[in-house]
Protein backbone atom coordinates (compact mmCIF):
# COMPACT_ATOMS: atom_id res chain seq x y z
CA UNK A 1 0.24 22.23 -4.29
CA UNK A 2 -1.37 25.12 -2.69
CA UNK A 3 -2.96 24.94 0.98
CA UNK A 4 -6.17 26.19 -1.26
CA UNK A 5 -6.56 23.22 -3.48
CA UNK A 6 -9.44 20.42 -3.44
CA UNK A 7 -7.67 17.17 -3.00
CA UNK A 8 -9.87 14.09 -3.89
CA UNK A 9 -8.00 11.12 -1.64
CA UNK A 10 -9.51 8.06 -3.32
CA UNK A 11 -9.64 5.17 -0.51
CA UNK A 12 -9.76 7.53 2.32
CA UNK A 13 -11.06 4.91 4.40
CA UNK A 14 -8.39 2.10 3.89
CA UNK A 15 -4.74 2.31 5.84
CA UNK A 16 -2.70 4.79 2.96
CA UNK A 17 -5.48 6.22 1.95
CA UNK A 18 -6.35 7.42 6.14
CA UNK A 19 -2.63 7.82 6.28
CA UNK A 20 -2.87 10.51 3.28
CA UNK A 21 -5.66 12.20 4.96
CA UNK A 22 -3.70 13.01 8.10
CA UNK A 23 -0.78 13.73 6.23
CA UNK A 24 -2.55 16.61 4.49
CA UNK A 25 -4.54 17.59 7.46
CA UNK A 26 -1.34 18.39 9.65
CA UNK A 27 0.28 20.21 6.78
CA UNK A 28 -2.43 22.58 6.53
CA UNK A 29 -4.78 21.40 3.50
CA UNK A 30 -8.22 21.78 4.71
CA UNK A 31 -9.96 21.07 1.53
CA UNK A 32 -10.04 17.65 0.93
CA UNK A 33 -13.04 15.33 -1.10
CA UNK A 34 -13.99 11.75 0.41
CA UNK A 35 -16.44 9.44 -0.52
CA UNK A 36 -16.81 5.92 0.86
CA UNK A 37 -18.06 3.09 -1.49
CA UNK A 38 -21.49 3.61 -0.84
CA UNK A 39 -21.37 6.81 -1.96
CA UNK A 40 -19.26 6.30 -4.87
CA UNK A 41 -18.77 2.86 -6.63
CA UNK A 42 -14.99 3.25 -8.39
CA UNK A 43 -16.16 0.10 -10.35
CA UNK A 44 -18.62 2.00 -12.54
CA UNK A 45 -16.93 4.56 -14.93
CA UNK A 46 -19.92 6.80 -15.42
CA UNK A 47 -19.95 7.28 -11.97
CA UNK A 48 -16.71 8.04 -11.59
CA UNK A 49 -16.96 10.97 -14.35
CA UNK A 50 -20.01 12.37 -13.11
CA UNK A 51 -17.78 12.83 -9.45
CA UNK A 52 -15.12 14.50 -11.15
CA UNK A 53 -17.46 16.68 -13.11
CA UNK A 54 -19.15 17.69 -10.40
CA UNK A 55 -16.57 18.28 -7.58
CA UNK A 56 -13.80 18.98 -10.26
CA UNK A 57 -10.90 18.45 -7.64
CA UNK A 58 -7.03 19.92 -8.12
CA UNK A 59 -5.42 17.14 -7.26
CA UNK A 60 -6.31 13.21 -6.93
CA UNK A 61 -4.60 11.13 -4.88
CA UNK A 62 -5.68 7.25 -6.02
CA UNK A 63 -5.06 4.92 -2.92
CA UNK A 64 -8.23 2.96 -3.23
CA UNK A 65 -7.43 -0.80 -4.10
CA UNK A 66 -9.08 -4.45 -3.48
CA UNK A 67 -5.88 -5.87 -1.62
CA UNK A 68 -4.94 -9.37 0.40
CA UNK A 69 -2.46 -11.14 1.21
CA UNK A 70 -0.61 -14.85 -0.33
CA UNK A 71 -3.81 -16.87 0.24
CA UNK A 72 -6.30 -14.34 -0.67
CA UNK A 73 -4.26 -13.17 -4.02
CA UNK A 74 -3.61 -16.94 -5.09
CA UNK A 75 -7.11 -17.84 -5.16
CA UNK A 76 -8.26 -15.00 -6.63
CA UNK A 77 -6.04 -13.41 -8.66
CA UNK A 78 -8.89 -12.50 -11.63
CA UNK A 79 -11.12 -11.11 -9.20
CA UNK A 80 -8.25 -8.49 -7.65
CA UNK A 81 -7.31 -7.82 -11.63
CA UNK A 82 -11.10 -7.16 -12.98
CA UNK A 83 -11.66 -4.69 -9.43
CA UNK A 84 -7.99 -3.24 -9.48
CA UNK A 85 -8.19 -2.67 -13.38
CA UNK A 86 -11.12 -0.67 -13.14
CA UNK A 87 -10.50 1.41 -9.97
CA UNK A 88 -7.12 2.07 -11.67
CA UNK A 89 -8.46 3.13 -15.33
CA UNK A 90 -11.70 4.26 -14.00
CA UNK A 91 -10.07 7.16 -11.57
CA UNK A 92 -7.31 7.97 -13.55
CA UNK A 93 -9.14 8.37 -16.98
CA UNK A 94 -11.95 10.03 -15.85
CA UNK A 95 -9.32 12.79 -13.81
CA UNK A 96 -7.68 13.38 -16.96
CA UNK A 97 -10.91 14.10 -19.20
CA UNK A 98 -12.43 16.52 -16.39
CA UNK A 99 -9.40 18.77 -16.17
CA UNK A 100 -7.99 17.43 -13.05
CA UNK A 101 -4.24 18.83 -13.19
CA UNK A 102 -2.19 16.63 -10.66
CA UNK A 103 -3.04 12.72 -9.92
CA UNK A 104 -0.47 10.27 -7.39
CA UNK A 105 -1.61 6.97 -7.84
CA UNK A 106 -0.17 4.71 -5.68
CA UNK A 107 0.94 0.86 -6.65
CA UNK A 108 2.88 -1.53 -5.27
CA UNK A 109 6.09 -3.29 -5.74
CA UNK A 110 4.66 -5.96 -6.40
CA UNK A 111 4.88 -4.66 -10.04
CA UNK A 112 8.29 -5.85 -10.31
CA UNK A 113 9.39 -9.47 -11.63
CA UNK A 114 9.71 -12.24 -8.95
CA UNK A 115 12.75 -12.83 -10.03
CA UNK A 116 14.10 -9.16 -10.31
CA UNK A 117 17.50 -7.64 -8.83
CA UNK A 118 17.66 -6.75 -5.89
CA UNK A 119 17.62 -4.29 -4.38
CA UNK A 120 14.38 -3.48 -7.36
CA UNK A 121 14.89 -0.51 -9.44
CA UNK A 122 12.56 1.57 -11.42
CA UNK A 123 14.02 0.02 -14.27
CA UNK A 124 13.27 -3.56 -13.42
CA UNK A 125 9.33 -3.12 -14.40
CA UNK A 126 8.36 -5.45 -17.72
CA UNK A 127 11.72 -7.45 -17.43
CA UNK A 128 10.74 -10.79 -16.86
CA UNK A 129 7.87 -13.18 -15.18
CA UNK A 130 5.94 -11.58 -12.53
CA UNK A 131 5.04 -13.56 -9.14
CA UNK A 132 2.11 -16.14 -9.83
CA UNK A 133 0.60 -15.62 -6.25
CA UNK A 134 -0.38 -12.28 -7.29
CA UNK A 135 0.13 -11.63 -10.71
CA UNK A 136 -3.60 -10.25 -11.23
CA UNK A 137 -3.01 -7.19 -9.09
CA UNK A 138 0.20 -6.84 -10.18
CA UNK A 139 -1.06 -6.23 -13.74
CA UNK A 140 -3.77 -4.19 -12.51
CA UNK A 141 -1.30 -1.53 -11.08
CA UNK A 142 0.67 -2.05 -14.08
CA UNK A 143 -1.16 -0.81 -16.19
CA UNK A 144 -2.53 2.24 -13.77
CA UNK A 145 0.82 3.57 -13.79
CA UNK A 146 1.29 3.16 -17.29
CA UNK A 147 -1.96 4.77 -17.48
CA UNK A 148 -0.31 7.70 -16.03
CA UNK A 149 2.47 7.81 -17.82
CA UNK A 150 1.14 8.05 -21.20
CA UNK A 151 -1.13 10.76 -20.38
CA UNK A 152 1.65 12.71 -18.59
CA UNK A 153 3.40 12.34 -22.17
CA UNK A 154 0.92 12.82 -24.35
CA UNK A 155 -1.03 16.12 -22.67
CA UNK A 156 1.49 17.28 -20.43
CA UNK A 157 -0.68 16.43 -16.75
CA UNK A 158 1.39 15.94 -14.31
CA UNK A 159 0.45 12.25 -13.08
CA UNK A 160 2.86 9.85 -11.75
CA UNK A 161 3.36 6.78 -9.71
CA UNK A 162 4.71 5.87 -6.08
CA UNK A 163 5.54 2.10 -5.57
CA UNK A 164 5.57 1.70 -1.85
CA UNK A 165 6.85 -1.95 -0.66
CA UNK A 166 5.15 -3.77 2.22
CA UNK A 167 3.03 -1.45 4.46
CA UNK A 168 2.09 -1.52 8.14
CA UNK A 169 0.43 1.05 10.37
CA UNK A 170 -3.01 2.02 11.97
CA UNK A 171 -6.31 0.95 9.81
CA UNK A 172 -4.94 -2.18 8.80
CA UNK A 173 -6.83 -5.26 7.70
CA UNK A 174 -6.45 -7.91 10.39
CA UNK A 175 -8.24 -11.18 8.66
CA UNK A 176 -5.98 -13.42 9.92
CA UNK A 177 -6.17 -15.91 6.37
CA UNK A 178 -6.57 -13.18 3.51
CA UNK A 179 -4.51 -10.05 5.63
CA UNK A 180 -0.99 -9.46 4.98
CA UNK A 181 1.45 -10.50 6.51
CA UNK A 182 2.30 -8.08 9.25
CA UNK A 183 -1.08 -7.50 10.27
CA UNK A 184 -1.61 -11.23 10.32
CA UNK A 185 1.31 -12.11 12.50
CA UNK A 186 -0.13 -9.46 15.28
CA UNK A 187 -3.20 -10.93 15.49
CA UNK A 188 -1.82 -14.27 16.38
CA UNK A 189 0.17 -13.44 18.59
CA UNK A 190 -1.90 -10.65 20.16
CA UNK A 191 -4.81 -13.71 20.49
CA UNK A 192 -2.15 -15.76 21.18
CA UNK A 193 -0.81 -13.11 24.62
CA UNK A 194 -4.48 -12.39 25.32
CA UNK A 195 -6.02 -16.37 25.34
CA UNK A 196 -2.44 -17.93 26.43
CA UNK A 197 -2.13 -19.88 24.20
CA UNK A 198 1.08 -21.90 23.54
CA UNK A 199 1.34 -22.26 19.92
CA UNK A 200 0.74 -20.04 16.89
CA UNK A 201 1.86 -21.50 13.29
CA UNK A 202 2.83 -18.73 10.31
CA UNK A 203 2.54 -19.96 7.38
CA UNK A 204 5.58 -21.26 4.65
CA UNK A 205 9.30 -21.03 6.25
CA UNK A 206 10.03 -18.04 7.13
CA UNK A 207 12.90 -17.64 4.87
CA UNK A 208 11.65 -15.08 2.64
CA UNK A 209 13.20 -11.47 2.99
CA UNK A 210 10.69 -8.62 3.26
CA UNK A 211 10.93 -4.99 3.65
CA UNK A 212 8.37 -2.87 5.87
CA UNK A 213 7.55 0.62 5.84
CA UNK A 214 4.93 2.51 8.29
CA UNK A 215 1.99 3.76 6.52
CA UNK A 216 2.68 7.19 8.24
CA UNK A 217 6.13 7.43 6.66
CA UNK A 218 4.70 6.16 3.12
CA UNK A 219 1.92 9.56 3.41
CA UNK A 220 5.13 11.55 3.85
CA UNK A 221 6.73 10.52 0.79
CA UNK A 222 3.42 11.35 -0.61
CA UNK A 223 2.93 14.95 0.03
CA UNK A 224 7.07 15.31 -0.86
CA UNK A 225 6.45 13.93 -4.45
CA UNK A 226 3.47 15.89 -4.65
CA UNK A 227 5.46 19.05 -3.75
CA UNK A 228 7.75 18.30 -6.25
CA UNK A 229 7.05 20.08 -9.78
CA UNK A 230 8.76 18.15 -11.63
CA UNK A 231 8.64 14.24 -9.95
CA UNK A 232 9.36 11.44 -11.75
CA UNK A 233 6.98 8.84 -13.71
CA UNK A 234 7.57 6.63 -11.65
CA UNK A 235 9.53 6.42 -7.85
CA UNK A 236 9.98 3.13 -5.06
CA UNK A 237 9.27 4.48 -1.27
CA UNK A 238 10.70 1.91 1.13
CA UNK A 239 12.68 1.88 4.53
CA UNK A 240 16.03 -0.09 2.31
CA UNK A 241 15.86 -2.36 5.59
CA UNK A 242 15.07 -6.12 5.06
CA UNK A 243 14.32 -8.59 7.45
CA UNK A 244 13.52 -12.66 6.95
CA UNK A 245 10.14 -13.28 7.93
CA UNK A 246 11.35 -15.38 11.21
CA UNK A 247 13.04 -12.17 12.08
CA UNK A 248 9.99 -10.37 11.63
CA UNK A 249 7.85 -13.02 13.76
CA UNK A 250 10.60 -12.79 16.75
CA UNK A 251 10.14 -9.14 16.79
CA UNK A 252 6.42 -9.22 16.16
CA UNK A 253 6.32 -11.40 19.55
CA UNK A 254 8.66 -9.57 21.69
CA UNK A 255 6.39 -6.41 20.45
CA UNK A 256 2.92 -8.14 21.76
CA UNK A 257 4.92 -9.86 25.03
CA UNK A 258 3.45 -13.45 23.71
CA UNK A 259 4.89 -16.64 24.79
CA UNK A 260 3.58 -18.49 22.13
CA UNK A 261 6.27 -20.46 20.15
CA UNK A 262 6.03 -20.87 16.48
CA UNK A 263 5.35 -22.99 14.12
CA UNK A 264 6.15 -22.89 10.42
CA UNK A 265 3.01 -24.47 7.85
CA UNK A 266 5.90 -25.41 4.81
CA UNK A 267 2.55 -26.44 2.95
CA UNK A 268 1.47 -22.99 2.71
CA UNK A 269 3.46 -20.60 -0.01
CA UNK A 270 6.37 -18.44 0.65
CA UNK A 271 5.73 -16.26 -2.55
CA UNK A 272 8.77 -14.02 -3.50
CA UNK A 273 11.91 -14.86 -1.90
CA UNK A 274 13.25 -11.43 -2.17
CA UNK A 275 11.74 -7.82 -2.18
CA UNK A 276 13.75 -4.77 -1.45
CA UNK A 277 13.02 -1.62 -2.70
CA UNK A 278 16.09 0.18 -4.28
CA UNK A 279 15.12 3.39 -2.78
CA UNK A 280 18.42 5.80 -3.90
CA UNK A 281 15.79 7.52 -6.26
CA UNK A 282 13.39 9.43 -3.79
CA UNK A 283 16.76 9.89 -1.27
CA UNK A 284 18.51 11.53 -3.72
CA UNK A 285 15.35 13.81 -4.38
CA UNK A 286 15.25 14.67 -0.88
CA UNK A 287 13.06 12.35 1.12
CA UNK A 288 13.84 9.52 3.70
CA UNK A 289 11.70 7.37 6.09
CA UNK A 290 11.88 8.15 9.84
CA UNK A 291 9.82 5.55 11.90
CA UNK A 292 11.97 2.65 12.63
CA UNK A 293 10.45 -0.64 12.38
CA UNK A 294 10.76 -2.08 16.00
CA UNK A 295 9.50 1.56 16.44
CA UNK A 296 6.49 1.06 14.59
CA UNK A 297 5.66 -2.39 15.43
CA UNK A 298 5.36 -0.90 19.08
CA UNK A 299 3.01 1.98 17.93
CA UNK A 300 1.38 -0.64 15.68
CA UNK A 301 0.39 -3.40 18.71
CA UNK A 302 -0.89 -0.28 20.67
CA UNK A 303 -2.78 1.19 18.18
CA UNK A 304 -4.35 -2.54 17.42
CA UNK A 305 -5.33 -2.69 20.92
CA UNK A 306 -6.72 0.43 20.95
CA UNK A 307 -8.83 -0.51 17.60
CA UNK A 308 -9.80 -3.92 18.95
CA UNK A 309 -11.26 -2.23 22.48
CA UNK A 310 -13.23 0.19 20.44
CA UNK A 311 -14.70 -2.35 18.06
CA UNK A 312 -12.98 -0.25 15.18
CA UNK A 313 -10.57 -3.35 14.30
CA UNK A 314 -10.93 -4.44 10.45
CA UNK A 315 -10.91 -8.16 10.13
């Protein structure tokens, strides 16, 4: 990319899509195209065209999504594939017929198979049976990156795909029953610290290994790939460090100072028992994650704080 282009960051409001922002702001790109929901409605595909028309931007980045956690994802999973679907197709299509050269769109790795080996390679997408909880997403991002893929074959644009695993970092969405996981947790026990309370209950059994990776350090990988002339169709981002969700409660705890003790709701779904990214791909291209995640939960509780005192928290 040069400092010169006009980069369209779809979801500029949400937590990668912020991330992105800053990313490209401290690396010197000045030119950058945002437009809030209001202002344009990714669900409507004229709209969409008549955006890229008019701005006609050099590069897209495509971070907007409808996204939740277990509970919100379970019960509805054909309302985040309809919204998802469209935002995916809608952006990417509409980039490709308007001359936009060079498209990221960002998906998740929740792409892969529940029951896929671990650590997940690349090569582990379309394998086998994807996780139930959120399979309608899942298929959504699917087929964006597919999306990009075919076009990238079949006219030579340079579009591809970066499959970040399980994100934390400033902007996040703190509804404590249709957040993620992360987010949730410091809310309780933020409340939890601030109200003194005794008791906060997480839900399933906290057996479930997860990986985490700061939003900041996702953006990074971002603006590598997009460096890259040559990236590949498709590449995980990840921190290749797991922890069991217990693990990640104890340290989410020690990182607010609560006293609360836990309790673990077994009625309430663990969803995939295992996600780590295998990660050797973008490491061996050159890039690797720097914010550790006690690290980042630290930054992460402050920054909350900060967001709740200034009314900015999104719940």
């Amino acid at each position: 990319m040069l400092k010169t282009d006009k980069i369209y960051v779809a979801g500029h409001r949400g937590m990668v899509g912020s991330a992105c922002v800053r990313a490209l702001k401290a690396a010197g790109f000045e030119n950058i195209v945002m437009r809030t929901h209001s202002e344009l409605d990714l669900l409507d595909p004229a709209a969409v065209r008549s955006f890229y028309e008019a701005e006609k931007p050099d590069v897209a980045i495509i971070a907007a999504a409808r996204v939740g956690g277990i509970g919100a994802n379970s019960a509805a999973n054909s309302q985040f594939l309809y919204e998802n679907e469209l935002i995916a197709l809608n952006t990417v299509w509409s980039a490709a017929e308007t001359g936009v050269k060079r498209l990221l769109f960002l998906g998740s790795t929740c792409i892969y198979p529940r029951m896929a080996p671990q650590p997940i390679p690349e090569s582990a997408l379309l394998t086998s049976e994807l996780e139930k909880t959120n399979e309608g997403y899942a298929l959504a991002k699917i087929s964006g990156l597919k999306l990009c893929e075919f076009l990238r074959r079949e006219r030579g644009l340079v579009y591809h795909s970066l499959m970040p695993t399980n994100l934390y970092g400033p902007g996040d969405n703190y509804d404590t029953e249709h957040g993620h996981v992360l987010p949730t947790m410091i809310r309780k026990f933020e409340t939890a610290r601030v109200n003194g309370n005794q008791k906060v209950t997480l839900w399933g059994s906290g057996s479930p290994l997860r990986e985490f990776l700061h939003v900041d350090d996702l953006a990074s990988a971002c603006l590598f790939l997009l460096e890259m002339e040559n990236p590949p169709d498709l590449v995980n981002v990840g921190s290749g460090r797991e922890v069991t969700i217990r693990q990640l409660a104890d340290m989410v705890k020690e990182a607010t100072g609560s006293q609360a003790f836990i309790e673990w709701d077994r009625t309430k779904p663990d969803g995939t028992p295992r996600k780590l990214c295998d990660t050797r791909l973008i490491r061996k291209l050159g890039w690797a994650p720097k914010i550790d995640l006690a690290a980042g939960l630290r930054r992460t509780v402050d920054e909350y704080r900060a967001e709740v005192a200034s009314g900015r928290v999104r719940v």
